[in-house]
PDB file of N, CA and C in Angstrom:
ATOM      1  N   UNK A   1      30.680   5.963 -40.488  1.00  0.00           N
ATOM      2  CA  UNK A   1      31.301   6.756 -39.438  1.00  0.00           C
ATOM      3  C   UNK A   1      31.534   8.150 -39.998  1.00  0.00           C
ATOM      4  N   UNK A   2      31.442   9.456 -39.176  1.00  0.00           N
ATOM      5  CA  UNK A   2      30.973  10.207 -39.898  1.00  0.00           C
ATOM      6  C   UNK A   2      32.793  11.051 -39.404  1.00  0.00           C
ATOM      7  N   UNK A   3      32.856  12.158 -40.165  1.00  0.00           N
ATOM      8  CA  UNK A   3      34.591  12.451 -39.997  1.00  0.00           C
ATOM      9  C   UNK A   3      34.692  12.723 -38.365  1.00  0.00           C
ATOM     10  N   UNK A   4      33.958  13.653 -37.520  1.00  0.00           N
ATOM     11  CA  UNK A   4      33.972  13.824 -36.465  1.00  0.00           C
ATOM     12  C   UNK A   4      33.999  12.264 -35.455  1.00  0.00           C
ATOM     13  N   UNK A   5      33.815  11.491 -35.649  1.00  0.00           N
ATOM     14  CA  UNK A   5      33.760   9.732 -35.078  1.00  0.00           C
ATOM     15  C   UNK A   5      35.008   9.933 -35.495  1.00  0.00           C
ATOM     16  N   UNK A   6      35.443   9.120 -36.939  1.00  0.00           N
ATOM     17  CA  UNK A   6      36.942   9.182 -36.797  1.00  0.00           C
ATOM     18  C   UNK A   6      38.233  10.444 -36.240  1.00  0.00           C
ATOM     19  N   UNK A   7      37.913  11.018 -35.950  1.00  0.00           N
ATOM     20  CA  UNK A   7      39.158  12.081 -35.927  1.00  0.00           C
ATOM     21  C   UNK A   7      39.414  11.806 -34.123  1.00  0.00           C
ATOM     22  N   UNK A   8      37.915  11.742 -33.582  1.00  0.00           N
ATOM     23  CA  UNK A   8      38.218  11.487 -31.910  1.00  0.00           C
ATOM     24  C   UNK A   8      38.838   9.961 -32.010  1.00  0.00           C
ATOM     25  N   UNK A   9      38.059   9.026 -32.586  1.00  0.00           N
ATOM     26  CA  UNK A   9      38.246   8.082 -33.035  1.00  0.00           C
ATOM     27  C   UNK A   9      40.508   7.873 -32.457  1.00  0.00           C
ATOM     28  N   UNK A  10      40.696   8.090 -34.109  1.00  0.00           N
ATOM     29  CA  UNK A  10      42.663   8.531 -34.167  1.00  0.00           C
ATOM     30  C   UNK A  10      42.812   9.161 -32.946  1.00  0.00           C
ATOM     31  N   UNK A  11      42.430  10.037 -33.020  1.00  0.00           N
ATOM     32  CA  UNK A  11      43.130  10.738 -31.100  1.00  0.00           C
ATOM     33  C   UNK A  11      43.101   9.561 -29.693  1.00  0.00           C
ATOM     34  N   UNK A  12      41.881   9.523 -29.694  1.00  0.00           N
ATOM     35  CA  UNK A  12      42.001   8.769 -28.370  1.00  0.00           C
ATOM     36  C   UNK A  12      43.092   7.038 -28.549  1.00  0.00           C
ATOM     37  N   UNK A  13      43.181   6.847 -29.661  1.00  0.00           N
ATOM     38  CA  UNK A  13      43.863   5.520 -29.915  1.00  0.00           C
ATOM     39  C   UNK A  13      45.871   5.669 -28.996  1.00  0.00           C
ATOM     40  N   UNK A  14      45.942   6.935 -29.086  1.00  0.00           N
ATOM     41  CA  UNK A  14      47.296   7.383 -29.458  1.00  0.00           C
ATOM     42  C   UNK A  14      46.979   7.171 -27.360  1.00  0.00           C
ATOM     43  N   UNK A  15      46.159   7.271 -26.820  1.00  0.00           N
ATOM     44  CA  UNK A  15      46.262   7.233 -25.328  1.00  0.00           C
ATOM     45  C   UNK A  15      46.740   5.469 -24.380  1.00  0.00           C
ATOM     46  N   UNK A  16      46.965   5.321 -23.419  1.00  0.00           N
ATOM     47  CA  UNK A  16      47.653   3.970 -23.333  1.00  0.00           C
ATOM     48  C   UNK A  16      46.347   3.733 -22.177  1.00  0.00           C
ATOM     49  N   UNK A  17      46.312   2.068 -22.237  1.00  0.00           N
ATOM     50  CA  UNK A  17      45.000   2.054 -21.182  1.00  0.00           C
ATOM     51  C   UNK A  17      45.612   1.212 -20.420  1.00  0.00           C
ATOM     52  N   UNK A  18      45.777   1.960 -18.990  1.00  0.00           N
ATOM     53  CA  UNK A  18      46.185   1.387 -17.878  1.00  0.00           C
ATOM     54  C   UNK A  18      45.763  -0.247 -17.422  1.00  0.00           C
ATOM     55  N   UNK A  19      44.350  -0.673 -17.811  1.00  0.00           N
ATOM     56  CA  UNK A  19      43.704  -1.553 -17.637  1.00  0.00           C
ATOM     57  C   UNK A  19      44.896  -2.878 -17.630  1.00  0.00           C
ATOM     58  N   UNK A  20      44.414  -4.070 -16.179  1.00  0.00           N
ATOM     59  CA  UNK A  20      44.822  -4.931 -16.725  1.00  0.00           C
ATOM     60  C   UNK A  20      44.582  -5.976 -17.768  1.00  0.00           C
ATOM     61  N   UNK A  21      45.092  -6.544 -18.593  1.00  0.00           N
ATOM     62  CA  UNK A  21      44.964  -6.901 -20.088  1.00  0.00           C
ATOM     63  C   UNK A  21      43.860  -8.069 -20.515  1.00  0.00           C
ATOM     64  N   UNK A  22      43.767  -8.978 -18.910  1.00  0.00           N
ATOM     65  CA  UNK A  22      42.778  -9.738 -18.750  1.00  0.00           C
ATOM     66  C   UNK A  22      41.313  -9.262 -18.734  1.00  0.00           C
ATOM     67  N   UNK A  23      41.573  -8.080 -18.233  1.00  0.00           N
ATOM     68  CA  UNK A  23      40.044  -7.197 -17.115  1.00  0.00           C
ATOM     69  C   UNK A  23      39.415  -6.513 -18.794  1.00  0.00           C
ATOM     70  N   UNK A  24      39.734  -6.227 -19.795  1.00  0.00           N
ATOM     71  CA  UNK A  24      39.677  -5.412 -21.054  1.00  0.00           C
ATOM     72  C   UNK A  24      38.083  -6.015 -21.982  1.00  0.00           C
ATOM     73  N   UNK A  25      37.315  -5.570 -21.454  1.00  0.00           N
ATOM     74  CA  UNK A  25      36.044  -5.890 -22.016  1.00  0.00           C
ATOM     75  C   UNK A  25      35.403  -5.030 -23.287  1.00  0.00           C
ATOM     76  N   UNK A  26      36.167  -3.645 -22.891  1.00  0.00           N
ATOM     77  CA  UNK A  26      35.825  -2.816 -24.230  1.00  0.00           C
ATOM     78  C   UNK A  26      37.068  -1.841 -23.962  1.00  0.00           C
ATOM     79  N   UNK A  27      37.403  -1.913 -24.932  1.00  0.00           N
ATOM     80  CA  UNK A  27      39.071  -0.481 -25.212  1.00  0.00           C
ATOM     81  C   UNK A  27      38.428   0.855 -24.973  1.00  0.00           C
ATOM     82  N   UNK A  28      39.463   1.487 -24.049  1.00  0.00           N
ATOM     83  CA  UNK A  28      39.290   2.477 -23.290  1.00  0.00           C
ATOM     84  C   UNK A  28      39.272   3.519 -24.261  1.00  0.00           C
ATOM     85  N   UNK A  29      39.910   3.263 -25.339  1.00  0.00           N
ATOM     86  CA  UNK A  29      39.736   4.331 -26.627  1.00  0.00           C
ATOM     87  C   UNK A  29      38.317   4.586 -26.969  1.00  0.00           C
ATOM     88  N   UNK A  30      37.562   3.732 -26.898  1.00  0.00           N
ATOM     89  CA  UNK A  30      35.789   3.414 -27.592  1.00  0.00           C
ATOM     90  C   UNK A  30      35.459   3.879 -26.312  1.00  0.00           C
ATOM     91  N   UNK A  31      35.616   3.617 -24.904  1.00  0.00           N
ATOM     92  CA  UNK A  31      35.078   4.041 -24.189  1.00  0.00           C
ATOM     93  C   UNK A  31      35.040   5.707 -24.112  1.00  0.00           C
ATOM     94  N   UNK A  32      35.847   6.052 -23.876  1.00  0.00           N
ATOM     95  CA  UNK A  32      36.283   7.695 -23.758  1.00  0.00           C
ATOM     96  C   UNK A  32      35.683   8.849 -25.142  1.00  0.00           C
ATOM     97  N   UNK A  33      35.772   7.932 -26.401  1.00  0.00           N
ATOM     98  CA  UNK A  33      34.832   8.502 -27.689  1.00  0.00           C
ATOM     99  C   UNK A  33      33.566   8.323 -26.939  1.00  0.00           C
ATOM    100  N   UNK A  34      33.111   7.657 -27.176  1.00  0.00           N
ATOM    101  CA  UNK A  34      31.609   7.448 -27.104  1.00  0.00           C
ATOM    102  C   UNK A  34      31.051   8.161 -25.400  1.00  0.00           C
ATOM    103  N   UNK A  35      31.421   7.858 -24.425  1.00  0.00           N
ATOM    104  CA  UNK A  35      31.516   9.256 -23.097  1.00  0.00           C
ATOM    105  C   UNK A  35      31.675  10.866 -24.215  1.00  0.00           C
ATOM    106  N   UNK A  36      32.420  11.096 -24.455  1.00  0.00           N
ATOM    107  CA  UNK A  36      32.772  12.919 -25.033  1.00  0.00           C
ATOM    108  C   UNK A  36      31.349  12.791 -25.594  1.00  0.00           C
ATOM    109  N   UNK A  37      31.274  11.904 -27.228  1.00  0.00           N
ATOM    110  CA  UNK A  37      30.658  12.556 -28.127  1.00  0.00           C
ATOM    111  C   UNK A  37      29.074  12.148 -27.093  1.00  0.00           C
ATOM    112  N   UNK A  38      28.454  11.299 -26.676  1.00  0.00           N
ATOM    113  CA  UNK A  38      27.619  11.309 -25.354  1.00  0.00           C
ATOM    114  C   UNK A  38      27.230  12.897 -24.948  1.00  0.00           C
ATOM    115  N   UNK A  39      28.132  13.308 -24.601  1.00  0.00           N
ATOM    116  CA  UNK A  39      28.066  14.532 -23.076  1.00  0.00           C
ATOM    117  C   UNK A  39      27.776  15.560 -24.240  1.00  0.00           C
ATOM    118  N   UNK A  40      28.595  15.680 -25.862  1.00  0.00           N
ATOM    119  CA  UNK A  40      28.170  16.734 -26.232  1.00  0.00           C
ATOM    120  C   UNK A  40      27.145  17.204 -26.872  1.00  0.00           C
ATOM    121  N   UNK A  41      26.174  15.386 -27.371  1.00  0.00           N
ATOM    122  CA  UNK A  41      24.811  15.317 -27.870  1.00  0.00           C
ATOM    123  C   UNK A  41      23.576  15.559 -26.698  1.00  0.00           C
ATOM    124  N   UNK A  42      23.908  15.603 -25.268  1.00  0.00           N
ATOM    125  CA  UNK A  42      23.477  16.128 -24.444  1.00  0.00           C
ATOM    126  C   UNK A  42      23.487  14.977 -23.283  1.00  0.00           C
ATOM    127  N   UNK A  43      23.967  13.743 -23.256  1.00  0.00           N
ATOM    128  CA  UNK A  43      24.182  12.953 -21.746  1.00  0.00           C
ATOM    129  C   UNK A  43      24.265  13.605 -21.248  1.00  0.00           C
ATOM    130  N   UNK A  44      23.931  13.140 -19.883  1.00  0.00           N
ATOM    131  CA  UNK A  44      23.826  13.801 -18.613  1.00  0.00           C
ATOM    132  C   UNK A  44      24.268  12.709 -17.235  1.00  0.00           C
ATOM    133  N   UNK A  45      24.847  11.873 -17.654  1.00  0.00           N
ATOM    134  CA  UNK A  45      25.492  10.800 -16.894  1.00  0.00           C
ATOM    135  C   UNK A  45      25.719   9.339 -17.351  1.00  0.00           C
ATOM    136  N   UNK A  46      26.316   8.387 -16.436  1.00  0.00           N
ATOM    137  CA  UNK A  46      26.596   7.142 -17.074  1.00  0.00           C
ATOM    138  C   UNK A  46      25.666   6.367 -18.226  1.00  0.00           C
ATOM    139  N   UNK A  47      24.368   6.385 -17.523  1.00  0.00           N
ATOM    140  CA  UNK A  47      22.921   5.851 -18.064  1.00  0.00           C
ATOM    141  C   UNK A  47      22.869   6.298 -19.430  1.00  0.00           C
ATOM    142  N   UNK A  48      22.662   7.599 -19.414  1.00  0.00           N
ATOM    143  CA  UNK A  48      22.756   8.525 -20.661  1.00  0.00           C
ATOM    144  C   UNK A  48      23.660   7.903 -21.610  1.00  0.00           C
ATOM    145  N   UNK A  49      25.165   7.681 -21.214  1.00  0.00           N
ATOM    146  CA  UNK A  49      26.029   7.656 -21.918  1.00  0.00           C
ATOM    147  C   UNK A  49      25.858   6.047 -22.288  1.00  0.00           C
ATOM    148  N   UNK A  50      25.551   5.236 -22.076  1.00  0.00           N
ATOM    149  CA  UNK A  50      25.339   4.021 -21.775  1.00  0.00           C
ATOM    150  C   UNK A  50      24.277   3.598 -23.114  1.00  0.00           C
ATOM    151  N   UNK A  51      23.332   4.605 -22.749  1.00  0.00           N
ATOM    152  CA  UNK A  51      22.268   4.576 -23.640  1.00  0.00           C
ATOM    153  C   UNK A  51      22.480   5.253 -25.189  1.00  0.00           C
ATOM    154  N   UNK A  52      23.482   5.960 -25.443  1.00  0.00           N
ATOM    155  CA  UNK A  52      23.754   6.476 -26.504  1.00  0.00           C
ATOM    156  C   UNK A  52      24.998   5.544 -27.044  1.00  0.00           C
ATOM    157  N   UNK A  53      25.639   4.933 -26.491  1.00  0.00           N
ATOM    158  CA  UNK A  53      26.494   4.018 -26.896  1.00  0.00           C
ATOM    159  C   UNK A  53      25.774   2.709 -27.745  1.00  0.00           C
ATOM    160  N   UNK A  54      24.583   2.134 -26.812  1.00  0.00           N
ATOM    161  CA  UNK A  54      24.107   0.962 -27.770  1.00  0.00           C
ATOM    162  C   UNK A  54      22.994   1.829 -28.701  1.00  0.00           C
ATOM    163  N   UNK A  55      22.684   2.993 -28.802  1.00  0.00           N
ATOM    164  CA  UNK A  55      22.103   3.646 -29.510  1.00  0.00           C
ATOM    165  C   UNK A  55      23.113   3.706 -31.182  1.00  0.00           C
ATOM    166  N   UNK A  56      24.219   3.796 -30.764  1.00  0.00           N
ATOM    167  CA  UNK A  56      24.950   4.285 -32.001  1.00  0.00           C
ATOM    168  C   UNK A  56      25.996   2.966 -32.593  1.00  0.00           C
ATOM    169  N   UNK A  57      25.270   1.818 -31.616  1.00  0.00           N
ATOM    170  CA  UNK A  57      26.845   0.481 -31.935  1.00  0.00           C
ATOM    171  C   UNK A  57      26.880   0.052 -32.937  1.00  0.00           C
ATOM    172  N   UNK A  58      26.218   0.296 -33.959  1.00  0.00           N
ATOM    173  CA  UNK A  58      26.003  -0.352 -35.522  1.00  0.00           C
ATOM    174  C   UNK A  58      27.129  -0.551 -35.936  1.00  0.00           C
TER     175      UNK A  58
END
């Protein structure tokens, strides 16, 4: 994980996820990293982002 992963990484943890606790398939923290750093490697929508997520799940 490279320092820029962790630092969004710590930030987004500190956010609370409304989700109900049953419904929680992936933490909204991982979700919301991986959307940003997505959009700023150049996604261009869900698919995109979708696709760079199992691109990077190692």
């Amino acid at each position: 994980m490279n320092i820029l992963t962790a630092i969004f990484l710590k930030y987004f943890a500190t956010w609370n996820d409304p989700k109900i606790e049953k419904s929680k398939e992936h933490l909204l923290k991982n979700i919301r990293s991986i959307a940003i750093l997505a959009i700023i490697s150049g996604a261009d929508g869900w698919v995109a982002i979708e696709a760079y997520g199992k691109a990077k799940y190692e």
